[in-house]
Protein backbone atom coordinates (compact mmCIF):
# COMPACT_ATOMS: atom_id res chain seq x y z
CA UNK A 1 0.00 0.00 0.00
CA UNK A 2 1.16 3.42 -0.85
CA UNK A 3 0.60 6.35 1.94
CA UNK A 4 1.39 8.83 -1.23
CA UNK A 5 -1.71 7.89 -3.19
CA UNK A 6 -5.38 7.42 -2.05
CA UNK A 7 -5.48 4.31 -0.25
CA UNK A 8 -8.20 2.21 2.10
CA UNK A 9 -7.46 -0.03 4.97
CA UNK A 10 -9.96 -2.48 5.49
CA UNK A 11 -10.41 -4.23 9.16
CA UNK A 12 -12.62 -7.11 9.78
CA UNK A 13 -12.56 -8.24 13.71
CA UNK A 14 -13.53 -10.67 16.05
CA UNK A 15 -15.80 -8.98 18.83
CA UNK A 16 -13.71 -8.26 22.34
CA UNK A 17 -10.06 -8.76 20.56
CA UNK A 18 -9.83 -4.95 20.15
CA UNK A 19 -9.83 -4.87 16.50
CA UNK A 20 -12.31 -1.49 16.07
CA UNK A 21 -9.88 0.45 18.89
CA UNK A 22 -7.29 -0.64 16.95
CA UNK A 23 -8.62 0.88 13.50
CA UNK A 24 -9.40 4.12 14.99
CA UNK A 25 -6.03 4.51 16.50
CA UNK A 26 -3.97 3.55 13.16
CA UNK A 27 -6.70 5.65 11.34
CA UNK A 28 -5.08 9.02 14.03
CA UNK A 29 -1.72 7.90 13.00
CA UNK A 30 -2.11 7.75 9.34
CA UNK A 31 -4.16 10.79 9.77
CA UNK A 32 -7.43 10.15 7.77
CA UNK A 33 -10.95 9.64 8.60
CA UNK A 34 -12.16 6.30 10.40
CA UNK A 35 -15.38 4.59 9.28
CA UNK A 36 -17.51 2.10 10.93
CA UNK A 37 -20.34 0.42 11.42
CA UNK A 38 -22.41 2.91 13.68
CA UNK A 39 -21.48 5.90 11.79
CA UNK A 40 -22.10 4.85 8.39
CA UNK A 41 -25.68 3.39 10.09
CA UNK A 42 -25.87 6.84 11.56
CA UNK A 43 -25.81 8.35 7.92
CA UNK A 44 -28.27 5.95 6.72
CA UNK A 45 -30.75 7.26 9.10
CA UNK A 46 -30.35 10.88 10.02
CA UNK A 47 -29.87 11.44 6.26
CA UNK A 48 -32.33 9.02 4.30
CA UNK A 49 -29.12 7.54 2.35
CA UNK A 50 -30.84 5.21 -0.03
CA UNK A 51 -30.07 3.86 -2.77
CA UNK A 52 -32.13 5.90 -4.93
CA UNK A 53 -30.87 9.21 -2.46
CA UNK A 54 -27.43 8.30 -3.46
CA UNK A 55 -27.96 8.00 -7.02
CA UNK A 56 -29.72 11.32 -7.52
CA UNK A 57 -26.74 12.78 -5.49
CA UNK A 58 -24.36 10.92 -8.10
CA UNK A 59 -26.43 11.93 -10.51
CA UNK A 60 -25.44 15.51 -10.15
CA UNK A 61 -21.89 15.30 -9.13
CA UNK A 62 -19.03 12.80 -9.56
CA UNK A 63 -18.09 13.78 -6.31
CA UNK A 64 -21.04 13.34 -4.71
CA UNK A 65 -19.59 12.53 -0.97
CA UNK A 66 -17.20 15.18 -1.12
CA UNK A 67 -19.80 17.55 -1.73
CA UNK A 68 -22.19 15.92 0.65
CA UNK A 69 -19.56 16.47 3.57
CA UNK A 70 -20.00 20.22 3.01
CA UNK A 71 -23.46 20.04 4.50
CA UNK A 72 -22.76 17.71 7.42
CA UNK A 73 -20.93 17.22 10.42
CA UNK A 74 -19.51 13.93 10.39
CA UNK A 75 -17.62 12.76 13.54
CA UNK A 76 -18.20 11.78 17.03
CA UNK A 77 -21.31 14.09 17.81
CA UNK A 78 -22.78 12.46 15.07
CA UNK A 79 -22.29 8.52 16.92
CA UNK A 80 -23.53 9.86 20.11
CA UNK A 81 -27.65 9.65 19.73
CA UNK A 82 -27.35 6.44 17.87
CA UNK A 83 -24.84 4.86 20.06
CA UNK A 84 -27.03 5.14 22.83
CA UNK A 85 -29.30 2.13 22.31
CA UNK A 86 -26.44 -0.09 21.18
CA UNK A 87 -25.04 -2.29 24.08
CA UNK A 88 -21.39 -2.69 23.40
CA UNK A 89 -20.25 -4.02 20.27
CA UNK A 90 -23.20 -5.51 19.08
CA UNK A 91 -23.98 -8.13 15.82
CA UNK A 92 -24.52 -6.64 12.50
CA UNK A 93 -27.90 -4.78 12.33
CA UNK A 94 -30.60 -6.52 10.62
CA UNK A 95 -30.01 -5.65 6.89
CA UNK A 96 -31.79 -5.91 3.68
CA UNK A 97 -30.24 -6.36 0.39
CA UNK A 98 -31.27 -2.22 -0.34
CA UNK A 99 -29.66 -1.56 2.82
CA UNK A 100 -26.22 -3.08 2.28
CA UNK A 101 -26.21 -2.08 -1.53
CA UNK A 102 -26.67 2.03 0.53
CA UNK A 103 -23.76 0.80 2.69
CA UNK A 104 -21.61 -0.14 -0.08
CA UNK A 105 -22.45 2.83 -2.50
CA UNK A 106 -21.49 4.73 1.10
CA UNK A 107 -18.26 3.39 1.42
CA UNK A 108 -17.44 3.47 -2.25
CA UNK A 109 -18.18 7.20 -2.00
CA UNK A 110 -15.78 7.76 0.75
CA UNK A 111 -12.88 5.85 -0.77
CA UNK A 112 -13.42 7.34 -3.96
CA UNK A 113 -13.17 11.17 -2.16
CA UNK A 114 -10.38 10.24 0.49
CA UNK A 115 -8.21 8.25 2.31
CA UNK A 116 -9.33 6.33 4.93
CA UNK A 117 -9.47 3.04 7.05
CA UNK A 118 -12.83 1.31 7.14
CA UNK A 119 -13.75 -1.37 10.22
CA UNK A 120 -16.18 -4.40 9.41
CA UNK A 121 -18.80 -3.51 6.64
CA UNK A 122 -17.22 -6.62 4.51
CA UNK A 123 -14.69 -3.69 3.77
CA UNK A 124 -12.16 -6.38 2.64
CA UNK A 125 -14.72 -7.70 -0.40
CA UNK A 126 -16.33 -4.30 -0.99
CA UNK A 127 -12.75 -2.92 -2.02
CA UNK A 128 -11.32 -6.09 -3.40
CA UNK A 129 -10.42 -4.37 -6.62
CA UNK A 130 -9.18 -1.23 -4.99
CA UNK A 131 -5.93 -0.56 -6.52
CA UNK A 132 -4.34 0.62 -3.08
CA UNK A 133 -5.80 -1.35 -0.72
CA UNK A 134 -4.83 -3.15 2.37
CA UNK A 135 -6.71 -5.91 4.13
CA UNK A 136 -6.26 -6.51 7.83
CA UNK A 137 -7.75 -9.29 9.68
CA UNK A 138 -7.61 -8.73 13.75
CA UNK A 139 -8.41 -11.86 15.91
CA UNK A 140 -7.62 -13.03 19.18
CA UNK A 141 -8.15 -16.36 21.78
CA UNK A 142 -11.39 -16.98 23.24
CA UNK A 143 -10.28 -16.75 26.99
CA UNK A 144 -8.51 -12.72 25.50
CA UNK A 145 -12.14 -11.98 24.37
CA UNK A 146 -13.96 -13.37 27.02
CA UNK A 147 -11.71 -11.04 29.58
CA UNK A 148 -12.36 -8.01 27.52
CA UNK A 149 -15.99 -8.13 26.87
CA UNK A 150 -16.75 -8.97 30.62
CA UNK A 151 -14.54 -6.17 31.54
CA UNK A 152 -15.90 -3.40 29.20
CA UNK A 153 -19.89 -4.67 29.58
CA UNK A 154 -19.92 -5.53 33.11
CA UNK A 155 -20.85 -9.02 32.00
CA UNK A 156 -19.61 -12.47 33.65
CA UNK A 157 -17.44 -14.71 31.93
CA UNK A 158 -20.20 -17.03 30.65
CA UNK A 159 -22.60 -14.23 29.76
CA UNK A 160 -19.27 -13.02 27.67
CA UNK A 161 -18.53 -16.15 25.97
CA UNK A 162 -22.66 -16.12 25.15
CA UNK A 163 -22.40 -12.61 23.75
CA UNK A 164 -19.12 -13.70 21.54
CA UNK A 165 -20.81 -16.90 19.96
CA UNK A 166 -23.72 -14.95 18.80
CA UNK A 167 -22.12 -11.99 17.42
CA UNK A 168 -19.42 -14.80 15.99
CA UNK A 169 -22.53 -16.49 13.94
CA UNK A 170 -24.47 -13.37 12.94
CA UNK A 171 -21.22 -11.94 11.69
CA UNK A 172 -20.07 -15.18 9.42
CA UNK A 173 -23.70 -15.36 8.20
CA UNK A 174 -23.81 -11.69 7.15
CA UNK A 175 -20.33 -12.37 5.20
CA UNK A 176 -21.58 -15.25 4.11
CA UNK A 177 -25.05 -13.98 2.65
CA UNK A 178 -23.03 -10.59 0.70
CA UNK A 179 -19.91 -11.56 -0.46
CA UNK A 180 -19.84 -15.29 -0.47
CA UNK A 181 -16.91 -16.17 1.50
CA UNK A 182 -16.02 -16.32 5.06
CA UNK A 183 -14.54 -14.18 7.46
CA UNK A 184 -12.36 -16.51 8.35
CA UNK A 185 -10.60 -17.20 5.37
CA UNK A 186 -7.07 -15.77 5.46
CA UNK A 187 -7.14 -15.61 1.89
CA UNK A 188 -8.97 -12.78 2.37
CA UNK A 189 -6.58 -10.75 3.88
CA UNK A 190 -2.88 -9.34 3.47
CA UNK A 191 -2.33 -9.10 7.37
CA UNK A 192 -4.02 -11.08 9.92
CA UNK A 193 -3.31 -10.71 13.51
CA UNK A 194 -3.90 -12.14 17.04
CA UNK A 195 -4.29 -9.76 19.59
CA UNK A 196 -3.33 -11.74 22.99
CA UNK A 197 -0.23 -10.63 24.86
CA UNK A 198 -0.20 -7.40 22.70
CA UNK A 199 -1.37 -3.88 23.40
CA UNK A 200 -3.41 -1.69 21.13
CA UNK A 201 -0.41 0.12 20.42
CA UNK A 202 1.96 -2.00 19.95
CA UNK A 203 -0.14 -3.30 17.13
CA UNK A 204 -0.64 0.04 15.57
CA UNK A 205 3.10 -0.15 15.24
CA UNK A 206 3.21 -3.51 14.02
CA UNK A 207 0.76 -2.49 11.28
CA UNK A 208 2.47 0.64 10.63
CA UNK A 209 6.20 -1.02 10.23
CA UNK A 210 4.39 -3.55 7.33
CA UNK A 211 2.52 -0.58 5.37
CA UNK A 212 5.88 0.91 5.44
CA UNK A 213 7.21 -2.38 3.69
CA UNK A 214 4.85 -2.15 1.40
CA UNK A 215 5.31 1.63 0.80
């Protein structure tokens, strides 16, 4: 990937291995916008972003989303009234086949304007033909997650390990159902790591020292 040229970094995560603190902190290093789940769903809603919405807006500008972002405040103010009924890090939201054809025209938007690094939102299969993009998968043990979740949520262990296995199966059937492959499949990615005995910085750095490589 080249830091010189418009690129996208793609993270997919397991829930409770830190994967979307992770993304926002690289995305402060590198110095471009972070995208995920909750604000793109955020957009969706407080700004009627269909399909057909996005179209019209395409319609009349190449540049649609860079235009669009000179009418709206995008960033943290905007995740804090939707954020507020979401417990945690919770599964996908229930989607129809309009809603994640919005999300992708979204994120194609945004890539096509700027730089930026993008967590979940089958990121890595959306901008599989990207010509600068790199695709980071961030995992870690079961007992790691477990710790973390029950930590952050206030829940037991075995309400924890509950949470994880649903969130695990509503996440692999939602990659499943859109882009036909699993999350799990390394092949997928260019750089997959485990989170356990690491701290959120220290993997920043890791993932920093390999773009450079790949500069």
């Amino acid at each position: 990937m080249n830091t010189n040229e418009k690129f996208v970094v793609t993270i997919n995560r397991e829930l409770g291995s830190g994967g979307r603190t992770i993304g926002r902190m690289l995305a402060e290093k590198l110095g471009v916008p972070f995208y995920d789940k909750i604000l793109i769903k955020s957009l969706e809603e407080k700004y009627n972003l269909s399909v057909e919405e996005i179209e019209k807006m395409k319609g009349k500008s190449r540049h649609w989303w860079s235009d669009f972002k000179l009418i709206i405040p995008i960033g943290p103010t905007m995740r804090t009234n939707f954020t507020t009924s979401i417990t945690g890090d919770e599964p996908d939201f229930l989607t129809t086949d309009d809603m994640f054809k919005a999300e992708q025209e979204i994120l194609e938007g945004i890539a096509a304007d700027e730089s930026c690094v993008v967590a979940g939102r089958s990121g890595f299969h959306i901008f599989r033909n990207h010509p600068n993009h790199l695709r980071i998968f961030i995992q870690a043990s079961i007992p790691f997650r477990q710790e973390r979740i029950a930590r952050k949520q206030g829940k037991t262990p075995e309400e924890a390990l509950k949470i994880i296995e649903k969130v695990d199966k509503m996440r692999e059937n939602y990659v499943q159902k859109y882009t036909k492959t699993s999350r799990y499949d390394t092949r997928n990615y260019d750089l997959v790591i485990t989170t356990d005995g690491k701290t959120e910085e220290e993997i920043v750095a890791l993932i920093l020292q390999f773009i450079g490589q790949k500069s």
